[in-house]
N, C-alpha and C. Protein backbone atom coordinates (compact mmCIF):
# COMPACT_ATOMS: atom_id res chain seq x y z
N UNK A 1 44.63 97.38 52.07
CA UNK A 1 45.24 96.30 52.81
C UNK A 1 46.67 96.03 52.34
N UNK A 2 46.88 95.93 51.01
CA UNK A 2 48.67 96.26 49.95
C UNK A 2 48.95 97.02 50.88
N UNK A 3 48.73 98.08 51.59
CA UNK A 3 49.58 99.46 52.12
C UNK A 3 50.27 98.53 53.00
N UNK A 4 49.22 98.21 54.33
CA UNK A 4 49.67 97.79 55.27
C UNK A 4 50.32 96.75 55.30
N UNK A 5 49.77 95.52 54.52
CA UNK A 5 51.29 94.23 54.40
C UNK A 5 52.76 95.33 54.45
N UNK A 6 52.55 95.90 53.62
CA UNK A 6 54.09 96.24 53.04
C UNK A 6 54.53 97.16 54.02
N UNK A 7 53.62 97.70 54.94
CA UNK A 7 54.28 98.87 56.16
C UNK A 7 54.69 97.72 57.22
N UNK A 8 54.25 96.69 57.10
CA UNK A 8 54.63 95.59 58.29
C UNK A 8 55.59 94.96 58.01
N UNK A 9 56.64 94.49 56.51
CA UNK A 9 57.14 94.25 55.93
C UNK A 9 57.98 94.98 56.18
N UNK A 10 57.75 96.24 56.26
CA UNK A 10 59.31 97.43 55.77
C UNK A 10 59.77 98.06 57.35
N UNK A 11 58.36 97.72 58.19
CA UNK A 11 58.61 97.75 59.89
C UNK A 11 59.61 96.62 60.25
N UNK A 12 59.50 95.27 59.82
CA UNK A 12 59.92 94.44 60.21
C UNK A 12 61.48 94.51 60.12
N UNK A 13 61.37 94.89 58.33
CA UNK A 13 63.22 94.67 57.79
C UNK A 13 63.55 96.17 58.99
N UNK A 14 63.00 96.99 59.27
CA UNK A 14 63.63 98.15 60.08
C UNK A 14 64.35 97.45 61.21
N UNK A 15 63.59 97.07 61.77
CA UNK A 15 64.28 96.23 63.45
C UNK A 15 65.15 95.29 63.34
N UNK A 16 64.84 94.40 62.32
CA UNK A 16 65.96 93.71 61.45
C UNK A 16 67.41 94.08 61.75
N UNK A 17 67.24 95.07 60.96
CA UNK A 17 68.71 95.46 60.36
C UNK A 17 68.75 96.45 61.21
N UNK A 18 68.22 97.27 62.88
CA UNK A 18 68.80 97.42 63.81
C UNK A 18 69.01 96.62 64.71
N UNK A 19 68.87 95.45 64.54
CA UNK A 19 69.67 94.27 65.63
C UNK A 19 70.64 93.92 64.67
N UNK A 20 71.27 93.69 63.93
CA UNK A 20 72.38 93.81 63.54
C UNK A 20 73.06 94.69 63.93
N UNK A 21 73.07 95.67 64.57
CA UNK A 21 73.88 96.25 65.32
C UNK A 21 74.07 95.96 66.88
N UNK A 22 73.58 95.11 67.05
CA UNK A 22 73.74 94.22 68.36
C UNK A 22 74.56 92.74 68.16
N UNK A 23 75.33 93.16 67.28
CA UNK A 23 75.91 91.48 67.26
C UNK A 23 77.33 91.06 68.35
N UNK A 24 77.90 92.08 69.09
CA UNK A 24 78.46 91.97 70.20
C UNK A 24 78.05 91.38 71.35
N UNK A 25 76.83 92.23 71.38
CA UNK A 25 75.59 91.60 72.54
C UNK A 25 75.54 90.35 72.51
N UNK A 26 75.22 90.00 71.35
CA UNK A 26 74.56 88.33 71.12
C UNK A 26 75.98 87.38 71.09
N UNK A 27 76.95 87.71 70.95
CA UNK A 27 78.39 87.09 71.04
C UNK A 27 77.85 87.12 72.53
N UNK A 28 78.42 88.14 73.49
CA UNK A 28 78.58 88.01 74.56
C UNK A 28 77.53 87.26 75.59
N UNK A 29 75.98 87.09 74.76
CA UNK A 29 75.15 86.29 75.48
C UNK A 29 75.79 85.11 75.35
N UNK A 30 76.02 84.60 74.12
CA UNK A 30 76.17 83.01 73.75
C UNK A 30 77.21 82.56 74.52
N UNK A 31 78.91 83.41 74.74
CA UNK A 31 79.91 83.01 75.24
C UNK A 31 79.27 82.84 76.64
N UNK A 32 78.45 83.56 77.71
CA UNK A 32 78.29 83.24 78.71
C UNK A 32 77.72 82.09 79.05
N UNK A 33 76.64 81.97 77.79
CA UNK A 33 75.85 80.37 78.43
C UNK A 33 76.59 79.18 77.77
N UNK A 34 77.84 79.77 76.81
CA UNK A 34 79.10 78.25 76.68
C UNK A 34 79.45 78.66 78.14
N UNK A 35 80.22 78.91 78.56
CA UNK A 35 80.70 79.09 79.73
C UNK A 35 79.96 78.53 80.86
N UNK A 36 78.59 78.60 81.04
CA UNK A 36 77.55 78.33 82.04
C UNK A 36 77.95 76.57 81.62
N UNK A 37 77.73 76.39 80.51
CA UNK A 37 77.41 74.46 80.34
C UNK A 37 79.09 74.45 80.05
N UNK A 38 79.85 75.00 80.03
CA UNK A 38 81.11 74.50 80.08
C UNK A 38 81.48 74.01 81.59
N UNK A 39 80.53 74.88 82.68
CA UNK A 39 80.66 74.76 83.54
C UNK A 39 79.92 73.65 84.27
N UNK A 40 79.11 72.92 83.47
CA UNK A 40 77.95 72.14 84.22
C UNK A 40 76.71 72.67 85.22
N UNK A 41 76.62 73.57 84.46
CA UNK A 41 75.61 74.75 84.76
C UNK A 41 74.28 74.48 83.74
N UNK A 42 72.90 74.91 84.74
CA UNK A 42 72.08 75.02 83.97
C UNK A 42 71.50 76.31 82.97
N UNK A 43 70.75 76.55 82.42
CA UNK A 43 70.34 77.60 81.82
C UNK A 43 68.48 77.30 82.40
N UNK A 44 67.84 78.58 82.84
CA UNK A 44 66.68 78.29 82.98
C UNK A 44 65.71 79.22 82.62
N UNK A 45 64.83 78.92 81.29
CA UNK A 45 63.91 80.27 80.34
C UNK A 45 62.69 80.24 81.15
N UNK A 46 62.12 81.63 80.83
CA UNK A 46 60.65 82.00 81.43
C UNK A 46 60.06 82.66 80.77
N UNK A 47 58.54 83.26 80.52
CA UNK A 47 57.77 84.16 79.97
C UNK A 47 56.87 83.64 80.07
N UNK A 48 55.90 84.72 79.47
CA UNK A 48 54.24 84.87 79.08
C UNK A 48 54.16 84.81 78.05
N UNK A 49 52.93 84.23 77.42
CA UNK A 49 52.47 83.84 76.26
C UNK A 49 53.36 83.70 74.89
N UNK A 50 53.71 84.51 73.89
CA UNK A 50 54.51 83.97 72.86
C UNK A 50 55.77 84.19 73.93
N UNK A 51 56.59 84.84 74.46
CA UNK A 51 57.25 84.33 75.13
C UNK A 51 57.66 82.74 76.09
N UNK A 52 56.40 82.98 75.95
CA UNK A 52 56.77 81.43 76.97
C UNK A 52 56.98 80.38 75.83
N UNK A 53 56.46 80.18 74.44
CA UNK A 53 56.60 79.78 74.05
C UNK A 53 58.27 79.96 73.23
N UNK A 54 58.60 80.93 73.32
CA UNK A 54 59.54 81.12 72.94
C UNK A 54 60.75 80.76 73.78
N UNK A 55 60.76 80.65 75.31
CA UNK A 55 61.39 80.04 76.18
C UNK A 55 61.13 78.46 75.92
N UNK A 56 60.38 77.61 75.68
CA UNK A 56 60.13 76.44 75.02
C UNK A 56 61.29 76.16 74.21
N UNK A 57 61.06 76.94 73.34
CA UNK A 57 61.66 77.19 71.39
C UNK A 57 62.90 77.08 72.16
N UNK A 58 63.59 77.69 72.75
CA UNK A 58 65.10 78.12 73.00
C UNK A 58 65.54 76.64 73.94
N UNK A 59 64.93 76.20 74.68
CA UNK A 59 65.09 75.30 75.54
C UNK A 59 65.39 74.36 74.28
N UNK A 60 63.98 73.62 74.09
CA UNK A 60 64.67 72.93 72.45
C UNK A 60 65.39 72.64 71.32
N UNK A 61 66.35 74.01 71.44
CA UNK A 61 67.18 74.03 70.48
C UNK A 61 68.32 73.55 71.17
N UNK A 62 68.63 74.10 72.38
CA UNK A 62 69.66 73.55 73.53
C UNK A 62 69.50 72.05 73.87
N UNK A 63 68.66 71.54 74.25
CA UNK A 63 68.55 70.20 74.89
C UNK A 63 68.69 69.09 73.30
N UNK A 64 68.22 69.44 72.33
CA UNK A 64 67.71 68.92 71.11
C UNK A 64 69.24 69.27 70.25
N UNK A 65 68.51 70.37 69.11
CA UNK A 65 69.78 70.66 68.27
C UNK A 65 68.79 71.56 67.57
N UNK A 66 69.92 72.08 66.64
CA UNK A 66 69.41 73.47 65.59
C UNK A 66 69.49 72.85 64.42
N UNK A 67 70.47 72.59 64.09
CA UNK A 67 71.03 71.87 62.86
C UNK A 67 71.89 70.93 62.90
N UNK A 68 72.12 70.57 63.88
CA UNK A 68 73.64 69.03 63.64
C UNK A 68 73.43 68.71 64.84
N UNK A 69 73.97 67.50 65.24
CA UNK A 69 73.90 66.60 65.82
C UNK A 69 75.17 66.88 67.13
N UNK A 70 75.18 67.17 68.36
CA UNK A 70 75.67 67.46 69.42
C UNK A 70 75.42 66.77 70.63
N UNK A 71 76.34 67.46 71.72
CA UNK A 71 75.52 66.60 73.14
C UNK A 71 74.41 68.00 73.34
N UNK A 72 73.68 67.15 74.26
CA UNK A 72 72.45 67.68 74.38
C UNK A 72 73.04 68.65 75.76
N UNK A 73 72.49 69.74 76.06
CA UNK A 73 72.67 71.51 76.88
C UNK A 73 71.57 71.35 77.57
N UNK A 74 71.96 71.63 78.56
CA UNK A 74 70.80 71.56 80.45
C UNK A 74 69.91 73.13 80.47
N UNK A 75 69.02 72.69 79.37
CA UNK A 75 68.04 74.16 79.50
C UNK A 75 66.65 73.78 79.97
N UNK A 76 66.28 74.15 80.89
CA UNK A 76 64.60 73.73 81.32
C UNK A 76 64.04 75.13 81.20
N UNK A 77 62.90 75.07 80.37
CA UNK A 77 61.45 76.33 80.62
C UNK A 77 60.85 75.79 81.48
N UNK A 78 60.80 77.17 81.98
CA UNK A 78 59.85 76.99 83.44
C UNK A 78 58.74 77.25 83.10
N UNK A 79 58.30 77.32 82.30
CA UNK A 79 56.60 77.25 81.58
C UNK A 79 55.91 76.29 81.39
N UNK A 80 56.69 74.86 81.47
CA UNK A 80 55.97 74.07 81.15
C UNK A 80 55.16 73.12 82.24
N UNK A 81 55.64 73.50 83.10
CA UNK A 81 54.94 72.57 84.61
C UNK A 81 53.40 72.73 84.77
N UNK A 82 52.46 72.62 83.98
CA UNK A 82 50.79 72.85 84.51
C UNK A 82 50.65 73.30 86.00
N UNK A 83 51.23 71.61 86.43
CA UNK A 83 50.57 71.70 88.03
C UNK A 83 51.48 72.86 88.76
N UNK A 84 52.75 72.74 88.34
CA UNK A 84 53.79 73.85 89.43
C UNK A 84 52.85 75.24 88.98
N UNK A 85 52.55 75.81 88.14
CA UNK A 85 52.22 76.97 87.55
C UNK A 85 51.17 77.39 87.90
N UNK A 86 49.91 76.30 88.01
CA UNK A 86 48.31 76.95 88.40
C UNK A 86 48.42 76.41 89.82
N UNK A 87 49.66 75.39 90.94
CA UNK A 87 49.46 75.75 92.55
C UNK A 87 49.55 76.77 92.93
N UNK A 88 50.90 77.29 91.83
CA UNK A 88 51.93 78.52 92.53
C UNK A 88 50.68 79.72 92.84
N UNK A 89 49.93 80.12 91.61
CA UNK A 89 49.29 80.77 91.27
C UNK A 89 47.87 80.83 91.68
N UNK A 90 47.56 79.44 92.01
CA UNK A 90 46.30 79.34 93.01
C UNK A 90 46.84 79.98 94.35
N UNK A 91 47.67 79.15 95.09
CA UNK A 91 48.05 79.42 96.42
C UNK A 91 49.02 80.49 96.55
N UNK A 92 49.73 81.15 95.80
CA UNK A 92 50.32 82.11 96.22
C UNK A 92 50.71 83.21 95.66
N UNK A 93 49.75 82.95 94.80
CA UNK A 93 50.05 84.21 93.84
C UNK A 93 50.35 83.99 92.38
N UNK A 94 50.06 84.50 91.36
CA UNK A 94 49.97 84.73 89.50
C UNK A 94 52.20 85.15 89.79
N UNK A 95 52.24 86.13 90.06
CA UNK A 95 53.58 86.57 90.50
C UNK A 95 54.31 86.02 90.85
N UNK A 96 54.04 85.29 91.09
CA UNK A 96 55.15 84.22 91.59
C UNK A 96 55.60 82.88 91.54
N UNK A 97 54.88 82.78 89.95
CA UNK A 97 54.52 81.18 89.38
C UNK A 97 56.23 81.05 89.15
N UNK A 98 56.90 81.79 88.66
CA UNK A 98 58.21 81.29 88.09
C UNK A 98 59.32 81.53 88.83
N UNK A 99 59.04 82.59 90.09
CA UNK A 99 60.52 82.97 90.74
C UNK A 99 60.00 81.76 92.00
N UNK A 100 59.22 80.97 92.19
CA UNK A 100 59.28 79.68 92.83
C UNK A 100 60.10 78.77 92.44
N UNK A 101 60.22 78.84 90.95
CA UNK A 101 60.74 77.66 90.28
C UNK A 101 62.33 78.15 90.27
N UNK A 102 62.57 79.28 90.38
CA UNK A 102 63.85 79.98 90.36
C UNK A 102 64.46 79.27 91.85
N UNK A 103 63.88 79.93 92.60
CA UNK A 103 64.07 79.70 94.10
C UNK A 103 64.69 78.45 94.41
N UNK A 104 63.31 77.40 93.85
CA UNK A 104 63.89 75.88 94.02
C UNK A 104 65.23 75.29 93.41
N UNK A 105 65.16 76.10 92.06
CA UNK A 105 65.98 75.33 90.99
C UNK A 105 67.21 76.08 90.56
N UNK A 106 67.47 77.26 90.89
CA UNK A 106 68.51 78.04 90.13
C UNK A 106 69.46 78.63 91.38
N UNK A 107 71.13 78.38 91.35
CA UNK A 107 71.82 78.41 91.83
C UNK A 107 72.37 79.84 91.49
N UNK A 108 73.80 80.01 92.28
CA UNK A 108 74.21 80.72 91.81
C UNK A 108 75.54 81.28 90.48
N UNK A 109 75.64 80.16 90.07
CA UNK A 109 76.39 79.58 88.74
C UNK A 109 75.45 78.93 87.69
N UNK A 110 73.93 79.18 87.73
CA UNK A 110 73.05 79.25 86.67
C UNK A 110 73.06 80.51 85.65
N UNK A 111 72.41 80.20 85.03
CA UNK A 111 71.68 81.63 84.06
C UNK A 111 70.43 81.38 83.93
N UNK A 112 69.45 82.36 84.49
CA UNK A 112 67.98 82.72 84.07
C UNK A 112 67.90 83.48 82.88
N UNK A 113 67.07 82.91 81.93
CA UNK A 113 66.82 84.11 80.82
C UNK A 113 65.35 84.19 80.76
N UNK A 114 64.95 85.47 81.10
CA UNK A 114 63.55 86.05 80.96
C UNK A 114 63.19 86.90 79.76
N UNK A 115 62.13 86.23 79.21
CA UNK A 115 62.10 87.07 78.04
C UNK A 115 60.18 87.60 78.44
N UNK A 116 59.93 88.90 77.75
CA UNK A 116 59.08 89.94 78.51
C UNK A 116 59.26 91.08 77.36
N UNK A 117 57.81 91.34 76.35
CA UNK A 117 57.87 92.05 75.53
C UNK A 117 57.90 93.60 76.48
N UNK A 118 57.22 93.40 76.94
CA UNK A 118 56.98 94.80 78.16
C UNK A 118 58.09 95.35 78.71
N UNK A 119 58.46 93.79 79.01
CA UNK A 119 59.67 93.87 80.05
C UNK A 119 59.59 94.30 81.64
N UNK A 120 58.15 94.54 81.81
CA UNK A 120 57.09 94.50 83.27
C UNK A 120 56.24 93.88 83.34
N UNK A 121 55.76 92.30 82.67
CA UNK A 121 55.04 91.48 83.39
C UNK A 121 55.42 90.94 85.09
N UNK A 122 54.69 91.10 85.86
CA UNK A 122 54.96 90.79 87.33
C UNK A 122 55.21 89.96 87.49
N UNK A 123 55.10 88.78 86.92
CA UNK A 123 55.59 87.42 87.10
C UNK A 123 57.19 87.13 86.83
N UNK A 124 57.64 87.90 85.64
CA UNK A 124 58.84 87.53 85.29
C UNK A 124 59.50 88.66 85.83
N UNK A 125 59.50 90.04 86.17
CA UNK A 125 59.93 90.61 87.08
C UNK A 125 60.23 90.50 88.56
N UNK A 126 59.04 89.12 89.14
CA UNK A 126 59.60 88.55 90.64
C UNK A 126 60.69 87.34 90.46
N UNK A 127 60.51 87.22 88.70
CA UNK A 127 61.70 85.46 89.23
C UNK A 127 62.76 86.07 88.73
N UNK A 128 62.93 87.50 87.95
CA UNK A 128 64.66 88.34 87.73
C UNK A 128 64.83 88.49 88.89
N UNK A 129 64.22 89.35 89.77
CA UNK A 129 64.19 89.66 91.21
C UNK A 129 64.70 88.54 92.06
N UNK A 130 64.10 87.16 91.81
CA UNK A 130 64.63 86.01 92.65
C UNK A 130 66.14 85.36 92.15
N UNK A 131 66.21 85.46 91.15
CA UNK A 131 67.29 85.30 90.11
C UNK A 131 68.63 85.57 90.60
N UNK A 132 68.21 87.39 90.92
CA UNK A 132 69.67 88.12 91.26
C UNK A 132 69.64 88.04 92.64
N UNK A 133 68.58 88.03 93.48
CA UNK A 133 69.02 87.37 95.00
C UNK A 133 69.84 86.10 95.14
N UNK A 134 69.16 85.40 94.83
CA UNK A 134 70.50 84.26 94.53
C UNK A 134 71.34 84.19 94.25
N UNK A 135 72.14 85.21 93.30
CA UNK A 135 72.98 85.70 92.87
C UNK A 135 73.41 84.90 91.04
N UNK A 136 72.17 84.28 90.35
CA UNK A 136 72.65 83.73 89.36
C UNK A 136 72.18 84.64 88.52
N UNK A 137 73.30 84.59 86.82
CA UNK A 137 73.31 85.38 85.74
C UNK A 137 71.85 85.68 85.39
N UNK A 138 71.41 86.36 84.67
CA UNK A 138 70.18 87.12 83.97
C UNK A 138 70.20 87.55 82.86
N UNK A 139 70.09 86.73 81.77
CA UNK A 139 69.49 87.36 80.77
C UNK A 139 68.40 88.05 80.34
N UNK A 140 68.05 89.14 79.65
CA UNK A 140 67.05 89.97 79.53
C UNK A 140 66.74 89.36 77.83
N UNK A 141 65.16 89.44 77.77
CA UNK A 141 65.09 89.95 76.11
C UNK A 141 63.90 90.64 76.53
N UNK A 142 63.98 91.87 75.82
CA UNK A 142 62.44 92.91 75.89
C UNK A 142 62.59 93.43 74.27
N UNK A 143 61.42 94.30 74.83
CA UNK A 143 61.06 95.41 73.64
C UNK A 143 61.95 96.73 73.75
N UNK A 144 61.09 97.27 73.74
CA UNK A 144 61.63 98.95 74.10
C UNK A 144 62.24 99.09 75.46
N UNK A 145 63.71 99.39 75.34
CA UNK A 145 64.53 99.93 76.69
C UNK A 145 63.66 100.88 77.37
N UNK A 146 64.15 100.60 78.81
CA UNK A 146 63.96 101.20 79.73
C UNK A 146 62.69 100.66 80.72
N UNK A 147 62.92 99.52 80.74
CA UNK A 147 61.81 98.98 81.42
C UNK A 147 62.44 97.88 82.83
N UNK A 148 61.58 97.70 83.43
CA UNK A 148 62.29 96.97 85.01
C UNK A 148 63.37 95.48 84.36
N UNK A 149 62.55 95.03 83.39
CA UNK A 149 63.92 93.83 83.19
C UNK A 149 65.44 94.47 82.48
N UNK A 150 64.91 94.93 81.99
CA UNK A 150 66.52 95.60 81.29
C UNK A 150 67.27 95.92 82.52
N UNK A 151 66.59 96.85 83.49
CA UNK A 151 67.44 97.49 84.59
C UNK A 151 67.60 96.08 85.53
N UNK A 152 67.29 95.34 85.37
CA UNK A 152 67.37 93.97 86.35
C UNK A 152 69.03 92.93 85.81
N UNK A 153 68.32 93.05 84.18
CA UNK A 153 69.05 91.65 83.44
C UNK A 153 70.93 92.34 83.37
N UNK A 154 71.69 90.95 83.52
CA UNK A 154 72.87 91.48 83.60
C UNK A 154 73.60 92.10 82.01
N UNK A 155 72.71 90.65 81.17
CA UNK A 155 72.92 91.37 79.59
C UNK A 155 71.50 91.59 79.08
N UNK A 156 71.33 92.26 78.45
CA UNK A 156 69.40 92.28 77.96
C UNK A 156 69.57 92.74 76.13
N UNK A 157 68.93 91.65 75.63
CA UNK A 157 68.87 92.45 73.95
C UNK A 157 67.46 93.10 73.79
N UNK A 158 67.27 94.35 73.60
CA UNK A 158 65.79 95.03 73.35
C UNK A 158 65.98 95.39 72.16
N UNK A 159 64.54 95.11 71.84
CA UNK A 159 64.12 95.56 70.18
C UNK A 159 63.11 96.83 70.25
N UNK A 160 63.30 97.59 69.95
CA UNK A 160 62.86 98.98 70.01
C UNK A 160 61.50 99.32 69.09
N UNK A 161 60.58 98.69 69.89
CA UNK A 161 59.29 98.63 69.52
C UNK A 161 58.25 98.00 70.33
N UNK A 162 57.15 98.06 70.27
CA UNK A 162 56.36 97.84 71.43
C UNK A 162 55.27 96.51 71.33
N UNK A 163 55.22 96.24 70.07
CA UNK A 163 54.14 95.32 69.88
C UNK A 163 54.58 93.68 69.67
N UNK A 164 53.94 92.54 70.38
CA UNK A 164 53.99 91.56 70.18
C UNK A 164 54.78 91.12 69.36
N UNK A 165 54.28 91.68 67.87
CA UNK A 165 54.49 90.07 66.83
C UNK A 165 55.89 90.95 66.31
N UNK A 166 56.03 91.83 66.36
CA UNK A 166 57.55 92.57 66.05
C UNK A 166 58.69 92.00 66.52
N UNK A 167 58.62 92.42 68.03
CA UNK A 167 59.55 92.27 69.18
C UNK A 167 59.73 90.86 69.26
N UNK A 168 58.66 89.88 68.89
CA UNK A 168 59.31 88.36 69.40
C UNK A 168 59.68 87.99 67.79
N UNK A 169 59.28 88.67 67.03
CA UNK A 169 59.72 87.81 65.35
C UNK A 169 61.81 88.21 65.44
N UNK A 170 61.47 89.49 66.01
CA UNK A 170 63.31 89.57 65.99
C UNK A 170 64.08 89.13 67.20
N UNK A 171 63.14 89.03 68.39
CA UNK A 171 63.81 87.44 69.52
C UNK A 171 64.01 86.65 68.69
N UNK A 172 62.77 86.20 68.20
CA UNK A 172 63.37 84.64 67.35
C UNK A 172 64.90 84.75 66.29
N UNK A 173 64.92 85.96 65.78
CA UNK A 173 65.75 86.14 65.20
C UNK A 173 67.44 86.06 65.81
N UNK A 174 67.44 86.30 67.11
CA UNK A 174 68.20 86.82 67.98
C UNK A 174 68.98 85.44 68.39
N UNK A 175 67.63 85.04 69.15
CA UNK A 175 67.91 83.60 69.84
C UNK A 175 68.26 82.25 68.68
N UNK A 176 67.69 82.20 67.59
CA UNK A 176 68.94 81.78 66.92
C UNK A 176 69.87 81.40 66.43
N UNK A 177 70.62 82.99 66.50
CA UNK A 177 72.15 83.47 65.88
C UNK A 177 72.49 82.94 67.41
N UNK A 178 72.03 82.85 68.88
CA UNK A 178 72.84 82.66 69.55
C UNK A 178 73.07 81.04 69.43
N UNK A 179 72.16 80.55 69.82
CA UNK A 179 71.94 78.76 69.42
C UNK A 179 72.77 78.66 68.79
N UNK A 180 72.76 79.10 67.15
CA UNK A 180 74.17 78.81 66.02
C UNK A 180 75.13 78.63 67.02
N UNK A 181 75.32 80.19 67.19
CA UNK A 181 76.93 80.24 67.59
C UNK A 181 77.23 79.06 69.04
N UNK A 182 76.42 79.14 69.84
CA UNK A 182 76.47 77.60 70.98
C UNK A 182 77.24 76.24 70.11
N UNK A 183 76.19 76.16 69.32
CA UNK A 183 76.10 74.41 68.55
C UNK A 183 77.46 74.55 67.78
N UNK A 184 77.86 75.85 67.21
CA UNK A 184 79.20 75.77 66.60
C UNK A 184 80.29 75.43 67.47
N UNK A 185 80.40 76.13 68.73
CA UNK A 185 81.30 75.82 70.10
C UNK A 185 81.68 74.13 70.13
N UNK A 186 80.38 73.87 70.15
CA UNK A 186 80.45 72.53 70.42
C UNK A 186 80.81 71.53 69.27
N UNK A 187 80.53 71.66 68.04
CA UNK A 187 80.40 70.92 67.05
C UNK A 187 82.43 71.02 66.60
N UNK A 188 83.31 72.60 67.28
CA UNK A 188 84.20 72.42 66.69
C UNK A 188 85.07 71.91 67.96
N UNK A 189 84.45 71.64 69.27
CA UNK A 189 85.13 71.02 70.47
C UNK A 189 85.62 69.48 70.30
C-alpha cells in the first residue's frame, strides 16, 4: 500500500509541474474574465459531479473572495438550481439541464466555463454547443486533449490524464492561480 501512496504522490507532483507550463494559458484565462466583469459581464460555470462542485468552488471565490476583501464578481453555477436541473431533465432531457440555463441566461459578452474531466459528458457538451451559438466566450477545463470540449472551448486548460481525482486536484490548482490573479486586478484598481 507504501508503493501506491507514493506512485499517487509522484503522479500528482508529475501533472503539477506540467501545468506549470501552462502559465500563459491561465494569464490569458484570467485577463479575459477581468475584461468580461470589467465589462459588466457575467461569468457562468457548469459540470458533473466533482466538477460541478468545482464550478460552485470557482463561483465562490468570485462572488465571495480568496483572500482579501474586494467587490464581489457576477459568477453563477448553473448546478445549483434543484428544480431548474431535475424539470430540465425530467421534461426534456439529462442533456440539456445546463445549455437551458445557457440559453436563458448567457449573452453574447458573457463567458461560459465548462469544466468536464472527459471533456464528453452530453450535458456540458450541449450548453458549449449553446454557448457558442449565442456567440458568448468558452472556457474549457478537461483532462486529456482531444476531446469535443477542447475542440468547442475558445481557451481550454487540459491536464493530461484521465482519472477523476488527478485532473480536478490540478483544476483546483489552476482555478486558483486564476482567482489570485482576478482578486489582484482588483485589489490594485
Amino acid at each position: 500500500m507504501t508503493d501506491s501512496i507514493k506512485s499517487q504522490f509522484a503522479d500528482h507532483q508529475r501533472l503539477v509541474a506540467a501545468a506549470g507550463e501552462s502559465v500563459d494559458l491561465l494569464q490569458r484565462i484570467a485577463d479575459r474574465l477581468i475584461a468580461c466583469f470589467e465589462q459588466g459581464r457575467r461569468v457562468y460555470l457548469l459540470g458533473n459531479g466533482g466538477s460541478a462542485a468545482d464550478a460552485q468552488h470557482i463561483a465562490a471565490e468570485l462572488v465571495g473572495r480568496l483572500k482579501h476583501n474586494r467587490k464581489a464578481l457576477p459568477a453563477v453555477a448553473l448546478t445549483t438550481d434543484t428544480s431548474i436541473l431535475t424539470a430540465v431533465a425530467n421534461d426534456i432531457g439529462a442533456e440539456n439541464c445546463f445549455a437551458r440555463q445557457v440559453e436563458a441566461l448567457a449573452t453574447d459578452n458573457d463567458i461560459v466555463w465548462a469544466l468536464s474531466v472527459s471533456g464528453r459528458s452530453p450535458n456540458v457538451i450541449q450548453a458549449a454547443r449553446q454557448a457558442k451559438e449565442l456567440g458568448a466566450f468558452l472556457i474549457g477545463f478537461t483532462g486529456r486533449a482531444g476531446n469535443p470540449l477542447q475542440d468547442l472551448s475558445d481557451l481550454c486548460f487540459s491536464v493530461d490524464h484521465d482519472t477523476s481525482d488527478r485532473v480536478q486536484e490540478v483544476h483546483q490548482l489552476a482555478y486558483h492561480i486564476i482567482c489570485n490573479i482576478i482578486e489582484q486586478h482588483y485589489l490594485a484598481a
